[in-house]
Each structure stands twice: as C-alpha cells, then as structure tokens.
PDB file of N, CA and C in Angstrom:
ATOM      1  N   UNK A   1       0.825  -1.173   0.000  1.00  0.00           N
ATOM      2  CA  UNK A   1       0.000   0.000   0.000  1.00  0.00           C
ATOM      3  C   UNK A   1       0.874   1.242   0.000  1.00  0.00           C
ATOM      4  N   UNK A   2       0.262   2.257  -0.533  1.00  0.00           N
ATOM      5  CA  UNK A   2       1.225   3.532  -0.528  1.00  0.00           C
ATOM      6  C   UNK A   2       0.630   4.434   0.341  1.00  0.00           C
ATOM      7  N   UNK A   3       1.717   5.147   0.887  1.00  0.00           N
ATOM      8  CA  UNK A   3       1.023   5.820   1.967  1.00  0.00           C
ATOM      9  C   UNK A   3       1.050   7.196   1.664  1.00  0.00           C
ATOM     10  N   UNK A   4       1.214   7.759   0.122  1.00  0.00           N
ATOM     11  CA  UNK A   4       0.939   8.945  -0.353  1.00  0.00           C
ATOM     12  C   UNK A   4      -0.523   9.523  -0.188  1.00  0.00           C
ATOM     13  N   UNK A   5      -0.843  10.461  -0.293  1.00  0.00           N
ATOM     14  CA  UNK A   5      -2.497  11.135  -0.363  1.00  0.00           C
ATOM     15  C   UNK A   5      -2.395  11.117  -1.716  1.00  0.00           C
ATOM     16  N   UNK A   6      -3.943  10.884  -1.809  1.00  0.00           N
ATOM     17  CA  UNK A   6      -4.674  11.102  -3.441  1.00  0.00           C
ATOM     18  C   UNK A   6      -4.727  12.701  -3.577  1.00  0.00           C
ATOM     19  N   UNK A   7      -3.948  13.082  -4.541  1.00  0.00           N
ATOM     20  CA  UNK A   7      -4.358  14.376  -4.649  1.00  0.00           C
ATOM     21  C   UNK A   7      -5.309  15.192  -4.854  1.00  0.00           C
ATOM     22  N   UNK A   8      -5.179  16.318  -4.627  1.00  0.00           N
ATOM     23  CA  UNK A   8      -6.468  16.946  -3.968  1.00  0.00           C
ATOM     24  C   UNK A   8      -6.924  17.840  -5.231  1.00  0.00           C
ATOM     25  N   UNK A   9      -8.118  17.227  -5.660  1.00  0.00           N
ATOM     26  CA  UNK A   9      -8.810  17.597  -7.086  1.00  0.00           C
ATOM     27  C   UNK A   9      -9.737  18.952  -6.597  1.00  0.00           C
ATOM     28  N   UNK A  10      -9.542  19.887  -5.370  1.00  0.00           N
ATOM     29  CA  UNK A  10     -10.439  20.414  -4.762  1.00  0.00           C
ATOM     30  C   UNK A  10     -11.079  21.747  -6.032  1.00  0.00           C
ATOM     31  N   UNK A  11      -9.310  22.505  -6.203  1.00  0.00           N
ATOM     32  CA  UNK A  11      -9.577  22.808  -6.811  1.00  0.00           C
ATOM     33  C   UNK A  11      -8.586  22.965  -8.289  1.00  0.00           C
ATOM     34  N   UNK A  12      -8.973  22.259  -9.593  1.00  0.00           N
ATOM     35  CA  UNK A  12      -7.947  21.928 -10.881  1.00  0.00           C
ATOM     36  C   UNK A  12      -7.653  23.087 -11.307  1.00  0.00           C
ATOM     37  N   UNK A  13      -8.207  23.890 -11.510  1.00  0.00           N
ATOM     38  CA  UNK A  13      -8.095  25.493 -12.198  1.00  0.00           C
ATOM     39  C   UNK A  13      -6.989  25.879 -11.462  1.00  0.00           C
ATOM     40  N   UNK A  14      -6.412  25.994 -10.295  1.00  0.00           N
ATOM     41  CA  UNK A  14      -5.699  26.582  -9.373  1.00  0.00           C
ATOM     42  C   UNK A  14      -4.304  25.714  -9.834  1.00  0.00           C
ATOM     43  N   UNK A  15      -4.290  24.420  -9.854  1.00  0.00           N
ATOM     44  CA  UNK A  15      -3.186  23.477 -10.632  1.00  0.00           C
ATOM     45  C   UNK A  15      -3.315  23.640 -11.895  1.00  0.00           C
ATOM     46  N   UNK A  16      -3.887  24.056 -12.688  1.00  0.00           N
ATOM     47  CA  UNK A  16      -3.498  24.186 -13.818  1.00  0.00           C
ATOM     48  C   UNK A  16      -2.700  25.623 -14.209  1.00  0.00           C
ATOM     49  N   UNK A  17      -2.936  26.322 -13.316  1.00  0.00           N
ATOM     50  CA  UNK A  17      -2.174  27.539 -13.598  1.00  0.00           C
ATOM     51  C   UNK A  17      -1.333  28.305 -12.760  1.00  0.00           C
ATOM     52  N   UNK A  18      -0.595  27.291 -12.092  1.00  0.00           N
ATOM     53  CA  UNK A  18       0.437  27.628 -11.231  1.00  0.00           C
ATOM     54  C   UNK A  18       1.527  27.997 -12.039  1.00  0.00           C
ATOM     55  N   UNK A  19       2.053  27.384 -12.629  1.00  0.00           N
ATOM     56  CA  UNK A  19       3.292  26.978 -13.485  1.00  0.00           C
ATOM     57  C   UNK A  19       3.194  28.961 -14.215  1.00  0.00           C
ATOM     58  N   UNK A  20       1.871  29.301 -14.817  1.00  0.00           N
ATOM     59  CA  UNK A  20       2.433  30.544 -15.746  1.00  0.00           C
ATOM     60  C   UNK A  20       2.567  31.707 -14.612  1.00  0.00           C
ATOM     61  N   UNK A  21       1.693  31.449 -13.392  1.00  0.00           N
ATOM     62  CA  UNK A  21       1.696  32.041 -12.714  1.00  0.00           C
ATOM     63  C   UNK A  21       2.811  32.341 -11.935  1.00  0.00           C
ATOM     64  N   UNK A  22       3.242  31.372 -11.519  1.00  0.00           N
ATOM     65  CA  UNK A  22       4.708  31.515 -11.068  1.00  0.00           C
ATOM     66  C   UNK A  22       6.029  31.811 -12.028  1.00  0.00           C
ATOM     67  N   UNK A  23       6.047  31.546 -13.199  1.00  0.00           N
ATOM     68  CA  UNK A  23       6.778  32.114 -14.227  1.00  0.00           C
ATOM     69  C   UNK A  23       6.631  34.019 -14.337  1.00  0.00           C
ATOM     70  N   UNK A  24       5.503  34.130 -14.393  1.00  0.00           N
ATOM     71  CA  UNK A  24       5.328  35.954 -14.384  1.00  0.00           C
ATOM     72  C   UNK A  24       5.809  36.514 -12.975  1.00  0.00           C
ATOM     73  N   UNK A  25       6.053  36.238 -11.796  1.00  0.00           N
ATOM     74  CA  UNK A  25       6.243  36.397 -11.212  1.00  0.00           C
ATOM     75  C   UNK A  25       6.005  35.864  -9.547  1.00  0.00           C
ATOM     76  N   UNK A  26       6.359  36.148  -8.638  1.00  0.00           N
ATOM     77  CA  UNK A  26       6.574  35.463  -7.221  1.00  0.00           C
ATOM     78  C   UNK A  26       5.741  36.406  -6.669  1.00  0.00           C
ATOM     79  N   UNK A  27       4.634  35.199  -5.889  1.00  0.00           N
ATOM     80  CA  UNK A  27       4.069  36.117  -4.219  1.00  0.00           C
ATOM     81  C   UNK A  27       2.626  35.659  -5.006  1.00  0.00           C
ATOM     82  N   UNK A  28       1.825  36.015  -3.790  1.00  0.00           N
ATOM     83  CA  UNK A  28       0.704  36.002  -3.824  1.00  0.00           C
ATOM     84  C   UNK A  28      -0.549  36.952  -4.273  1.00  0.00           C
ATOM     85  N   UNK A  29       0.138  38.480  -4.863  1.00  0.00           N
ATOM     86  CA  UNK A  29      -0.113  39.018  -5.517  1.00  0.00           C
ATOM     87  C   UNK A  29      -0.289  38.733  -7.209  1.00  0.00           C
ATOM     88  N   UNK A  30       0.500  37.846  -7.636  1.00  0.00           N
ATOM     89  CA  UNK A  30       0.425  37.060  -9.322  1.00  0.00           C
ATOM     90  C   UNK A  30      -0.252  36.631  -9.193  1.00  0.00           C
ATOM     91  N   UNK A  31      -1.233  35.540  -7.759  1.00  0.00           N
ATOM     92  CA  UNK A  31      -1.877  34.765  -8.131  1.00  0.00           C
ATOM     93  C   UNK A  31      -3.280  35.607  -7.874  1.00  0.00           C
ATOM     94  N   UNK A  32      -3.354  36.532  -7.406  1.00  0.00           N
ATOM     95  CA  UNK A  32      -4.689  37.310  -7.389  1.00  0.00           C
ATOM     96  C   UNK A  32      -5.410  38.139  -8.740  1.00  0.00           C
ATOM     97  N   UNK A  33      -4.076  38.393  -8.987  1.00  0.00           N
ATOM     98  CA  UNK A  33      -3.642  39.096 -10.219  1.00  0.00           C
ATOM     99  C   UNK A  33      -4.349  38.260 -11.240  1.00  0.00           C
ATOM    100  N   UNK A  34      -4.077  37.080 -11.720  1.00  0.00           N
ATOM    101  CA  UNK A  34      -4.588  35.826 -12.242  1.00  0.00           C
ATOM    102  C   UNK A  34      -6.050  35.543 -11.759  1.00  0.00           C
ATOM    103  N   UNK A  35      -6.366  35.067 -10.677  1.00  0.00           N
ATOM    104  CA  UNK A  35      -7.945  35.445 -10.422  1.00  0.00           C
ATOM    105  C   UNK A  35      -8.571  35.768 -10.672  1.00  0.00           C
ATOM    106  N   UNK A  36      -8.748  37.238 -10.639  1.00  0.00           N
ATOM    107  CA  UNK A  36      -9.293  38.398 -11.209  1.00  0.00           C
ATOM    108  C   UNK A  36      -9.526  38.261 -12.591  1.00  0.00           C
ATOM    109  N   UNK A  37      -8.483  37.845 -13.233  1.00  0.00           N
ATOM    110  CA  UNK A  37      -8.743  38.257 -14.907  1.00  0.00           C
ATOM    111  C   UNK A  37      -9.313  37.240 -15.007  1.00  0.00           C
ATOM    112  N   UNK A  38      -9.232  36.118 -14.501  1.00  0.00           N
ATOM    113  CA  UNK A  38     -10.015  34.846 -15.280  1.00  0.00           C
ATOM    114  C   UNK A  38     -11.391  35.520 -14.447  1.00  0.00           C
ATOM    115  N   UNK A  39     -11.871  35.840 -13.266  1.00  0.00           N
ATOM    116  CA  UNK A  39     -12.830  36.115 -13.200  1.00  0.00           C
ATOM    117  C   UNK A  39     -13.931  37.192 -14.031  1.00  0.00           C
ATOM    118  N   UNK A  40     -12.881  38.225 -14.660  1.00  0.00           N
ATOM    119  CA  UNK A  40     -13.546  38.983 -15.669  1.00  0.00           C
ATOM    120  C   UNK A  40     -13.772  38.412 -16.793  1.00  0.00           C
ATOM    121  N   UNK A  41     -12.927  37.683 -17.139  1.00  0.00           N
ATOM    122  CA  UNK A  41     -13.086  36.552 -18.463  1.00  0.00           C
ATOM    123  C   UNK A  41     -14.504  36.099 -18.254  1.00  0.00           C
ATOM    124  N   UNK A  42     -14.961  35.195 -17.092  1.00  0.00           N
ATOM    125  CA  UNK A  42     -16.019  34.367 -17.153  1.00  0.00           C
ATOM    126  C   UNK A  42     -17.295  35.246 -16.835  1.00  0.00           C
ATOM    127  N   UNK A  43     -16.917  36.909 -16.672  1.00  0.00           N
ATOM    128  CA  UNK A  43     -18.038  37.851 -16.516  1.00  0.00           C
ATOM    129  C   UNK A  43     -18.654  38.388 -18.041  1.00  0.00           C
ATOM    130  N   UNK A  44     -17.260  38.542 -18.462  1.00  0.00           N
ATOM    131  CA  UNK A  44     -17.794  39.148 -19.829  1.00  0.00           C
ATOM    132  C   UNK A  44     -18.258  37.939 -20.547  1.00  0.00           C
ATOM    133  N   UNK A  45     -18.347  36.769 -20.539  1.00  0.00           N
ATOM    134  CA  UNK A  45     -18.510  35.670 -21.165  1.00  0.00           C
ATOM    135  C   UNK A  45     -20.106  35.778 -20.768  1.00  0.00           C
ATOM    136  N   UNK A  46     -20.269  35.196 -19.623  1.00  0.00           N
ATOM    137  CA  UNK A  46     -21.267  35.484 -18.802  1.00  0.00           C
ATOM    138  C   UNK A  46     -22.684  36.665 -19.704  1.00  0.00           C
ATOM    139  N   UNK A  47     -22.287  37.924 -19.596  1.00  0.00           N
ATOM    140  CA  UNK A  47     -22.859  38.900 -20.425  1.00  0.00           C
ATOM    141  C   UNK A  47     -22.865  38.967 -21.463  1.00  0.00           C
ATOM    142  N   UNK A  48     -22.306  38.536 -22.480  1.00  0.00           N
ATOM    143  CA  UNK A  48     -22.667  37.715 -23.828  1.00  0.00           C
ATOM    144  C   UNK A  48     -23.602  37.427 -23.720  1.00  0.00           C
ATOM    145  N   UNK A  49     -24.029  35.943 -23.114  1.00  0.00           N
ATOM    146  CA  UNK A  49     -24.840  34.802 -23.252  1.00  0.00           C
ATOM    147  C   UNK A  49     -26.225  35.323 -23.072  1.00  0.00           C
ATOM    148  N   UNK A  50     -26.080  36.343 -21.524  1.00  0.00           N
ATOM    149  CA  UNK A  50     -27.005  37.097 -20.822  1.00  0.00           C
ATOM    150  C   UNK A  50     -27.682  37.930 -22.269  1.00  0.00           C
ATOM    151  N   UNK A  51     -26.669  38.558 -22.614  1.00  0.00           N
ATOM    152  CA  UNK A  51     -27.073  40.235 -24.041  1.00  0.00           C
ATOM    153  C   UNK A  51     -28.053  38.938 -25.317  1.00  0.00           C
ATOM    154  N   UNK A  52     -27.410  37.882 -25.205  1.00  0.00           N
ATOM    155  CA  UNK A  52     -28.650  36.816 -26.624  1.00  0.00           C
ATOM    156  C   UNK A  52     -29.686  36.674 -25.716  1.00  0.00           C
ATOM    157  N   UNK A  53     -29.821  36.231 -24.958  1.00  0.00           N
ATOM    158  CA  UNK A  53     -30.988  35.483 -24.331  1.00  0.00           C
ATOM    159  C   UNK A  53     -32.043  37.111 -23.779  1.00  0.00           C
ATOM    160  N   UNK A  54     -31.576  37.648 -23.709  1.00  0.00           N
ATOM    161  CA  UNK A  54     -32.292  39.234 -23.279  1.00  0.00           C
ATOM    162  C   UNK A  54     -32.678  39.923 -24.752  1.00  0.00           C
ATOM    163  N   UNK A  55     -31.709  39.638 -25.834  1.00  0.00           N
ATOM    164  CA  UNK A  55     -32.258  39.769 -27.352  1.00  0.00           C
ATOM    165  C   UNK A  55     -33.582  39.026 -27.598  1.00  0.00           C
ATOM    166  N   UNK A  56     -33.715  37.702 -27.576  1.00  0.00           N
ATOM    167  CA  UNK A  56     -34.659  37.237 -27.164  1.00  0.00           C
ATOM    168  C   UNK A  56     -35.680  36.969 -27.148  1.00  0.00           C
ATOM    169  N   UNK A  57     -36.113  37.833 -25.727  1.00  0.00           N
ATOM    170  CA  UNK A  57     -37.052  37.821 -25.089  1.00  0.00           C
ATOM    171  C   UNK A  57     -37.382  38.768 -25.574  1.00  0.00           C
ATOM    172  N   UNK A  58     -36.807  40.103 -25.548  1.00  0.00           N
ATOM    173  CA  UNK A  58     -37.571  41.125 -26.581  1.00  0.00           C
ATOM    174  C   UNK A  58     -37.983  40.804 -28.174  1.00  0.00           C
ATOM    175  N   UNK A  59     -37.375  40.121 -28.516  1.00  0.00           N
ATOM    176  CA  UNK A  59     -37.993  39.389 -29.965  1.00  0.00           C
ATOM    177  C   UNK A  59     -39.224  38.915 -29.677  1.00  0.00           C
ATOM    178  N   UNK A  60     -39.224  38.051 -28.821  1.00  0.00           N
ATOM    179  CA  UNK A  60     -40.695  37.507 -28.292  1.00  0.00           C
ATOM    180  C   UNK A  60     -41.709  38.467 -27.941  1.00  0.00           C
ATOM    181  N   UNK A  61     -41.244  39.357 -27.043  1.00  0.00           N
ATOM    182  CA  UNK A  61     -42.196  40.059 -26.561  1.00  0.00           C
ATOM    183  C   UNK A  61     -42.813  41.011 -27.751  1.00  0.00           C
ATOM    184  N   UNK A  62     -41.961  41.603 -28.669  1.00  0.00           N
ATOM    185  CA  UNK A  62     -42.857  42.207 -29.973  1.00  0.00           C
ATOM    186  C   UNK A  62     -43.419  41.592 -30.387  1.00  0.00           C
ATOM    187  N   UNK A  63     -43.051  40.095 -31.047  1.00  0.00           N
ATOM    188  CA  UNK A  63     -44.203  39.371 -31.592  1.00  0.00           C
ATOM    189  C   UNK A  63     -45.399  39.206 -31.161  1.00  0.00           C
ATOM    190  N   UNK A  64     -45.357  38.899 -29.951  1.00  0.00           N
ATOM    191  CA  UNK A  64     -46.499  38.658 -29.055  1.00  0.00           C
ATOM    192  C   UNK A  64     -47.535  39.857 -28.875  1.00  0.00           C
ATOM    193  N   UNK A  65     -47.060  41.022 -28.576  1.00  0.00           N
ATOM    194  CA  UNK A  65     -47.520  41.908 -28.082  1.00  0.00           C
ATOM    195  C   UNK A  65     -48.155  42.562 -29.830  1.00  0.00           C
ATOM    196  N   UNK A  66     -47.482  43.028 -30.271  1.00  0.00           N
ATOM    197  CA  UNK A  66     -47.356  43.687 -31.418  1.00  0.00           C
ATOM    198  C   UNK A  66     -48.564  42.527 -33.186  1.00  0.00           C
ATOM    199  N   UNK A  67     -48.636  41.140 -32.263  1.00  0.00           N
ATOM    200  CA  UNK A  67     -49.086  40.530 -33.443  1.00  0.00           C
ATOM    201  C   UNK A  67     -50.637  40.591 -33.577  1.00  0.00           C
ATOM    202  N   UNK A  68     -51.213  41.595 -32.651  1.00  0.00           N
ATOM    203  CA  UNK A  68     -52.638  42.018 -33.062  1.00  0.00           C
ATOM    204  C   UNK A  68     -52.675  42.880 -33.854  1.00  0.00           C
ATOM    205  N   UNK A  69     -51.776  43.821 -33.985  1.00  0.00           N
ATOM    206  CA  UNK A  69     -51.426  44.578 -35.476  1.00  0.00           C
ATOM    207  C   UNK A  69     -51.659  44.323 -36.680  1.00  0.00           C
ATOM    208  N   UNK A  70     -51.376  43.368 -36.912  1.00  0.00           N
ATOM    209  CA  UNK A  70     -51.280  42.958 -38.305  1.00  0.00           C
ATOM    210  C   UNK A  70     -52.714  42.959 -38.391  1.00  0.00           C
ATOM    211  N   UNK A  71     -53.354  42.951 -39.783  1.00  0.00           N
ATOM    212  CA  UNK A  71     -54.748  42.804 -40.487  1.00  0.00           C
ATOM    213  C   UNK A  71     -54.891  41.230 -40.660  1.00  0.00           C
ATOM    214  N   UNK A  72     -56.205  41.023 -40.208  1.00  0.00           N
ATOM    215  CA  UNK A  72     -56.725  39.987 -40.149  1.00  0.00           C
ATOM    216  C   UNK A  72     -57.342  39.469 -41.772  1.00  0.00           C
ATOM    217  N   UNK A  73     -57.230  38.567 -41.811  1.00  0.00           N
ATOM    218  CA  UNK A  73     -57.566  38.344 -43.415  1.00  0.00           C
ATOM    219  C   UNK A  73     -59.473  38.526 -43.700  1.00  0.00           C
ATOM    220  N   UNK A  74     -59.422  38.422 -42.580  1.00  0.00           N
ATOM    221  CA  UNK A  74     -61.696  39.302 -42.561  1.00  0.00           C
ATOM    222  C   UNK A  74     -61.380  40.622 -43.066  1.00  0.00           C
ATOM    223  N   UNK A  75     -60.590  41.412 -42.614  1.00  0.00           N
ATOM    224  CA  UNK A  75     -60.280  42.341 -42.921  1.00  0.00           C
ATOM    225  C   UNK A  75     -59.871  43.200 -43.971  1.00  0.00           C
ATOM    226  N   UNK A  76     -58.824  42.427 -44.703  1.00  0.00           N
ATOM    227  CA  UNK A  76     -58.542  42.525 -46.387  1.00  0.00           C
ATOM    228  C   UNK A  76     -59.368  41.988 -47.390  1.00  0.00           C
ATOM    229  N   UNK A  77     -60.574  40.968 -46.586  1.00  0.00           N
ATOM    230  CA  UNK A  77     -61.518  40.581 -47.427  1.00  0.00           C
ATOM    231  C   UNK A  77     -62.791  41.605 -47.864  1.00  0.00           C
ATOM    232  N   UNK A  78     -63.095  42.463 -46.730  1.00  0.00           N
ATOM    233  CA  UNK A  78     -63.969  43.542 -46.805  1.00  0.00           C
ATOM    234  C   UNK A  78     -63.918  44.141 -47.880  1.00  0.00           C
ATOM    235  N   UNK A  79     -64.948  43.957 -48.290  1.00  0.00           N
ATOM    236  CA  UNK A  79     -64.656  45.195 -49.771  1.00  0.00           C
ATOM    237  C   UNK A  79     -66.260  46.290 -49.544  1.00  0.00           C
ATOM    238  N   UNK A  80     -66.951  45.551 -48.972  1.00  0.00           N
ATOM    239  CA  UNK A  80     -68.038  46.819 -48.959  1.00  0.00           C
ATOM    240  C   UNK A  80     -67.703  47.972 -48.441  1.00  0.00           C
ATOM    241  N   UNK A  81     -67.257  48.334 -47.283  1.00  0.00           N
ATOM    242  CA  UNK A  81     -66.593  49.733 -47.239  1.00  0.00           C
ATOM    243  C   UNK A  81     -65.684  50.275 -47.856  1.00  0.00           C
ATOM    244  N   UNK A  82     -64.978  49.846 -48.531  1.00  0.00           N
ATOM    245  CA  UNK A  82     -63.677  50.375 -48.982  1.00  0.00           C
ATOM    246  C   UNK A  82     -63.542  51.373 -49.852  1.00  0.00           C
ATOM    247  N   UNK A  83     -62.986  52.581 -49.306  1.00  0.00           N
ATOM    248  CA  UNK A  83     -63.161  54.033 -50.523  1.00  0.00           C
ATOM    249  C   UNK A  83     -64.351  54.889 -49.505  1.00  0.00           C
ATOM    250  N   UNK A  84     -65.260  54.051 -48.498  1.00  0.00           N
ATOM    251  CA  UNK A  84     -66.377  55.435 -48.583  1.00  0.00           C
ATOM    252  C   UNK A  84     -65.994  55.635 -46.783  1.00  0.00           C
ATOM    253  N   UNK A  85     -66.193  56.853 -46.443  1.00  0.00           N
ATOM    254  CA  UNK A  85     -66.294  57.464 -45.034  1.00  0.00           C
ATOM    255  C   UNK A  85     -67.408  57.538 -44.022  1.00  0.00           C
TER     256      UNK A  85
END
C-alpha cells in the first residue's frame, strides 16, 4: 500500500495555472492578479450569453404583443366599405 495522499482535485483550475503564474512572477499578488482576470473573463462571457438570451425575449415580446397589429384576413376581405367614409 502507498502511503501517499490522493491528490487533492479540490480545486484543478488553481493546478493548472500555477506553473504561468509563477513564471510571471513570485508572491501572492500574481496569483490574485490571475484570479481576477479569469474572473472577468467568465463575466464578460457570462454577459454575452445574458445580451442573446435578453435579445430574445424582446424578440418575443414584440411578436407577441405587437401581433394584433397585423390585419386579419376578414379584414382585407372587406370590400363593402372600402373608398367610402
């Protein structure tokens, strides 16, 4: 039996980016530094997805709202009034 620990999958993102992190520089400031941007990364990503799905719903909501507008085909069928006041 080995008496090593299973490593700790807690968190992979954090092991996966030690190595550039520590290449740009030393301390615990690089790695906040790093944080941050991946956290803006997954914000602006985030608001993308948010800006289609909010496109959307306003697509929907004109159709919906807006589709009593249109002329009803009773309507273009009428010919007895048409021309008089």
């Amino acid at each position: 039996m080995s008496n090593h620990p299973p490593p700790n999958s807690r968190f992979p993102i954090f092991r996966r980016f030690w190595k550039p992190a520590l290449a740009t520089g030393v301390g615990g400031t690089t790695l906040a530094i790093w944080f941050e941007e991946i956290m803006v990364l997954v914000a602006d990503v985030i608001g993308v997805i948010l800006l289609g799905i909010l496109g959307g719903l306003i697509c929907l909501f004109d159709h919906f709202v807006f589709k009593s507008r249109t002329p009803r085909r009773e309507d273009l069928q009428d010919t007895t009034n048409k021309g008089k006041k």
